[in-house]
Protein backbone atom coordinates (compact mmCIF):
# COMPACT_ATOMS: atom_id res chain seq x y z
CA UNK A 1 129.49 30.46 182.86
CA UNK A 2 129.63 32.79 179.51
CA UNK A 3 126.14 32.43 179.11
CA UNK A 4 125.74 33.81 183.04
CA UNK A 5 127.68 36.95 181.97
CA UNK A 6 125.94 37.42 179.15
CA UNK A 7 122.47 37.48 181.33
CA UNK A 8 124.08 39.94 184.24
CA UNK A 9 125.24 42.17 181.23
CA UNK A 10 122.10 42.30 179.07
CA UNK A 11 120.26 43.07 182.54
CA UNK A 12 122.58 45.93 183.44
CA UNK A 13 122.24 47.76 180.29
CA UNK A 14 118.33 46.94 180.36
CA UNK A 15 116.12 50.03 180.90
CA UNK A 16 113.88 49.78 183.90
CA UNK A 17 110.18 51.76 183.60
CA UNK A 18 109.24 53.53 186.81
CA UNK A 19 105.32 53.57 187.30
CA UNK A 20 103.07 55.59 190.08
CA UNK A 21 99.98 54.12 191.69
CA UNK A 22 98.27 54.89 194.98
CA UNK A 23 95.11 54.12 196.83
CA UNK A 24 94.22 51.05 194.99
CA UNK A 25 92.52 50.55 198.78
CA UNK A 26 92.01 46.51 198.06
CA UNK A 27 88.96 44.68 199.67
CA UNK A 28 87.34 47.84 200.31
CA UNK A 29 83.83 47.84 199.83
CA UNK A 30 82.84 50.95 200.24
CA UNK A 31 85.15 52.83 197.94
CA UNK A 32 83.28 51.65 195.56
CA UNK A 33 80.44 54.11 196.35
CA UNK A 34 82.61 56.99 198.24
CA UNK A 35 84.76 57.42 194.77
CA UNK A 36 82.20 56.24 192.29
CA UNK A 37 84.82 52.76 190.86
CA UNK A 38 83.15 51.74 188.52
CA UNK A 39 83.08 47.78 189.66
CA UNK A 40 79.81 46.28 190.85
CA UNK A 41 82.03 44.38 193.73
CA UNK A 42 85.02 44.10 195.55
CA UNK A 43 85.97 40.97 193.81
CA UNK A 44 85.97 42.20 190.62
CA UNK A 45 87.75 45.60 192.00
CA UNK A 46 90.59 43.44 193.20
CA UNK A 47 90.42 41.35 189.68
CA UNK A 48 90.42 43.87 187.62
CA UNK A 49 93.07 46.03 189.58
CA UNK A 50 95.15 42.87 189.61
CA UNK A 51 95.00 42.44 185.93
CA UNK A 52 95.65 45.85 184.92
CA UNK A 53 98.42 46.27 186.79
CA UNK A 54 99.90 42.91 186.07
CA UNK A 55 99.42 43.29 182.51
CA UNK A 56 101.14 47.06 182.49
CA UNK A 57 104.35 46.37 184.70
CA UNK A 58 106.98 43.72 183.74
CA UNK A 59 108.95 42.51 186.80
CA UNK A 60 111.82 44.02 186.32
CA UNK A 61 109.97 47.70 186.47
CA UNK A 62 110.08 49.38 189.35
CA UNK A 63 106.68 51.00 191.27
CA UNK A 64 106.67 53.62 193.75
CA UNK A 65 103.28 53.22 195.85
CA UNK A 66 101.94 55.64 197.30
CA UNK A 67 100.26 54.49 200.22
CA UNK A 68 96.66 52.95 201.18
CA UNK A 69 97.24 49.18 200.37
CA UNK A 70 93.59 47.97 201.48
CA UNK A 71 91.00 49.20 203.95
CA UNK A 72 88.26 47.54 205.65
CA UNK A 73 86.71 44.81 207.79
CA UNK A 74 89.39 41.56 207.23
CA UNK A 75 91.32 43.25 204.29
CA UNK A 76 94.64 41.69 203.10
CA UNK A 77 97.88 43.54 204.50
CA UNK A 78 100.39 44.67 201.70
CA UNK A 79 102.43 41.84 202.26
CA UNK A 80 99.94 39.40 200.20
CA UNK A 81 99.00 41.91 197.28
CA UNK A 82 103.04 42.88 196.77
CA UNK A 83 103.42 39.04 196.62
CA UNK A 84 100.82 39.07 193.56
CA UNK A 85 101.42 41.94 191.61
CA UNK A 86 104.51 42.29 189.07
CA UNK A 87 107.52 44.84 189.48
CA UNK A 88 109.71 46.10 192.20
CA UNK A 89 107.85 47.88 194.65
CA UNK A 90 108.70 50.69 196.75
CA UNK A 91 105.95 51.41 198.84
CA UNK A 92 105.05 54.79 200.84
CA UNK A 93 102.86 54.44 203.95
CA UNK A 94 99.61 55.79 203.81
CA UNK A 95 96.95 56.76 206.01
CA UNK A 96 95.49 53.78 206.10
CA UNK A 97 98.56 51.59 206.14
CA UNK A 98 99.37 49.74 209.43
CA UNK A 99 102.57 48.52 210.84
CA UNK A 100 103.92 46.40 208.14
CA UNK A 101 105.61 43.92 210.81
CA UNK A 102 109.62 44.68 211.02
CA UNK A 103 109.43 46.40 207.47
CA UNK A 104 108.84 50.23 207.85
CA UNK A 105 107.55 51.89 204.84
CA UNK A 106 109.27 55.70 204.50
CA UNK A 107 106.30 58.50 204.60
CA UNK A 108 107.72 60.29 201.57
CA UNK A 109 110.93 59.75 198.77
CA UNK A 110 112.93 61.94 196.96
CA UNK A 111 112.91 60.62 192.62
CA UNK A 112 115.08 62.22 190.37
CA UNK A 113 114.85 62.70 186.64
CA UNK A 114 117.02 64.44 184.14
CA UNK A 115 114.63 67.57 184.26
CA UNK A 116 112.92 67.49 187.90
CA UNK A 117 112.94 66.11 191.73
CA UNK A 118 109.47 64.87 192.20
CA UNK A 119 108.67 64.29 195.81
CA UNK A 120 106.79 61.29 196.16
CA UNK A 121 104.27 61.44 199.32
CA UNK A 122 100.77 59.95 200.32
CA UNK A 123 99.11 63.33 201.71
CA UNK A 124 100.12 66.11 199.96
CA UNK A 125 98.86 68.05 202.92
CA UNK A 126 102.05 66.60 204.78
CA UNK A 127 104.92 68.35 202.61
CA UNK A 128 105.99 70.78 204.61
CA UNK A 129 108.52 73.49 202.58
CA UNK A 130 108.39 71.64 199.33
CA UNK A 131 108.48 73.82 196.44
CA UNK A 132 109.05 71.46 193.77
CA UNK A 133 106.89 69.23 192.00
CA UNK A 134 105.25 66.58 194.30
CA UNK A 135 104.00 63.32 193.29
CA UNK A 136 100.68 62.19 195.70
CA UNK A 137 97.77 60.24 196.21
CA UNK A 138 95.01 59.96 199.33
CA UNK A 139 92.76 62.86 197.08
CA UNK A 140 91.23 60.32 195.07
CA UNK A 141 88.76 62.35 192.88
CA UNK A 142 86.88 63.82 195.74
CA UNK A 143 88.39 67.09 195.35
CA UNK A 144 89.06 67.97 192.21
CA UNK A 145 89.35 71.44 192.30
CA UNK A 146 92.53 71.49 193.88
CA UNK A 147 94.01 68.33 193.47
CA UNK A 148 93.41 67.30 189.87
CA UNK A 149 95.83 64.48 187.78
CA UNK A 150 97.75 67.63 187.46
CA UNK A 151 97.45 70.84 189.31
CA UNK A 152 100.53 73.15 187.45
CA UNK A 153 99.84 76.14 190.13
CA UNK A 154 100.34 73.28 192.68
CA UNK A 155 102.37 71.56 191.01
CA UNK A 156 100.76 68.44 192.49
CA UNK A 157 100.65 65.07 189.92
CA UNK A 158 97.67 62.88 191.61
CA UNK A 159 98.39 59.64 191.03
CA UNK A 160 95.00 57.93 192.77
CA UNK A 161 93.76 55.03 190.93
CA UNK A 162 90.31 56.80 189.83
CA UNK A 163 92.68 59.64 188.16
CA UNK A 164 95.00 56.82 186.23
CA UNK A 165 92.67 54.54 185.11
CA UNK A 166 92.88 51.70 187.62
CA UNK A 167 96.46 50.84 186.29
CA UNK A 168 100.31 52.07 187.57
CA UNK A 169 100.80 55.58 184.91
CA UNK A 170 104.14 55.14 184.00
CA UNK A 171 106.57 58.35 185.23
CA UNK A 172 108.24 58.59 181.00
CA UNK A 173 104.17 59.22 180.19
CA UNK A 174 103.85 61.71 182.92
CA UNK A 175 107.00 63.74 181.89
CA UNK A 176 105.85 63.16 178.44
CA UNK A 177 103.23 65.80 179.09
CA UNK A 178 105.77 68.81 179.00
CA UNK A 179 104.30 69.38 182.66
CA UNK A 180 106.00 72.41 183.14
CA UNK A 181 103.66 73.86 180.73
CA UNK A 182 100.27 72.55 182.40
CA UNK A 183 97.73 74.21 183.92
CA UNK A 184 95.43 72.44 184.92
CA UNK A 185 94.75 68.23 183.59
CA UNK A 186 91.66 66.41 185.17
CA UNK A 187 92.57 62.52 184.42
CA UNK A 188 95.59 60.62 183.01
CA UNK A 189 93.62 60.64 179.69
CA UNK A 190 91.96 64.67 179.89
CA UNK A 191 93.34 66.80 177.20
CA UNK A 192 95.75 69.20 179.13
CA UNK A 193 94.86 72.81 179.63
CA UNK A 194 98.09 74.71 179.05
CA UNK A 195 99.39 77.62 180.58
């Protein structure tokens, strides 16, 4: 019994790390070519999306997703890749995300920090009178210009796999940054262009 209180205890003083991910877009051939992944097949996409993200996240962390599970002819619904990746996962629907049976996935949360309210949507096209920061995916790295890793004008964080390396960027990285004083930041791992 002791040894039970001791475990609840230790767990509630236990800091959780909050990572972003979005459009990991599982068994999706084609992606592969559209966004230049650098994987020579889906199977070693999935693998090697798997791995990454399993060996960043612990299971106690928790993951916001931000939409686009999987796309394609006889891809795996969410429901089988949230079974095999680690963490607590909050997921956001995406454009490509279908009914997820009885569970409804929100279009867009609300995640506050000490310093800033980050809304957390798939499209960034679809905040309507958000003047905050906003934390998105669906760009991927197809437009650049405007929707970087971090656009300060915007201030838009892209958090599509090809911008994070193919792994969840964890939020205490992101705010790390000093984002307030970005400009402009192409990838996770670009040097930051200040303002």
């Amino acid at each position: 019994m002791i040894r039970n209180w001791r475990v609840i205890i230790r767990n509630l003083f236990r800091k959780r790390t909050v990572y972003l991910i979005s459009d990991t877009h599982f068994d999706h051939a084609n992606i592969i070519k559209y966004c230049n992944r650098p994987f020579a097949d889906v199977a070693e996409m999935n693998k090697i999306m798997v791995n990454n993200w399993n060996n960043t996240v612990k299971s106690s962390d928790i993951v916001y997703f931000l939409g686009d599970w999987g796309y394609g002819h006889k891809h795996r619904p969410p429901s089988y890749w949230e079974r095999n990746l680690k963490g607590k996962i909050k997921s956001i629907k995406g454009s490509h995300d279908k009914s997820r049976g009885r569970i409804k996935s929100p279009t867009h949360r609300i995640l506050k920090t000490t310093n800033h309210t980050f809304l957390l949507i798939h499209d960034p096209n679809d905040s309507r009178n958000w003047n905050g920061w906003m934390i998105h995916g669906h760009m991927h790295n197809s437009k650049m210009d405007k929707y970087p890793f971090i656009n300060g004008h915007r201030k838009t964080i892209n958090v599509s796999v090809e911008l994070i390396g193919y792994r969840p960027i964890n939020l205490d990285t992101i705010l790390a940054l000093n984002i307030d004083t970005i400009k402009w930041m192409r990838t996770s791992t670009s040097k930051p262009e200040r303002k």
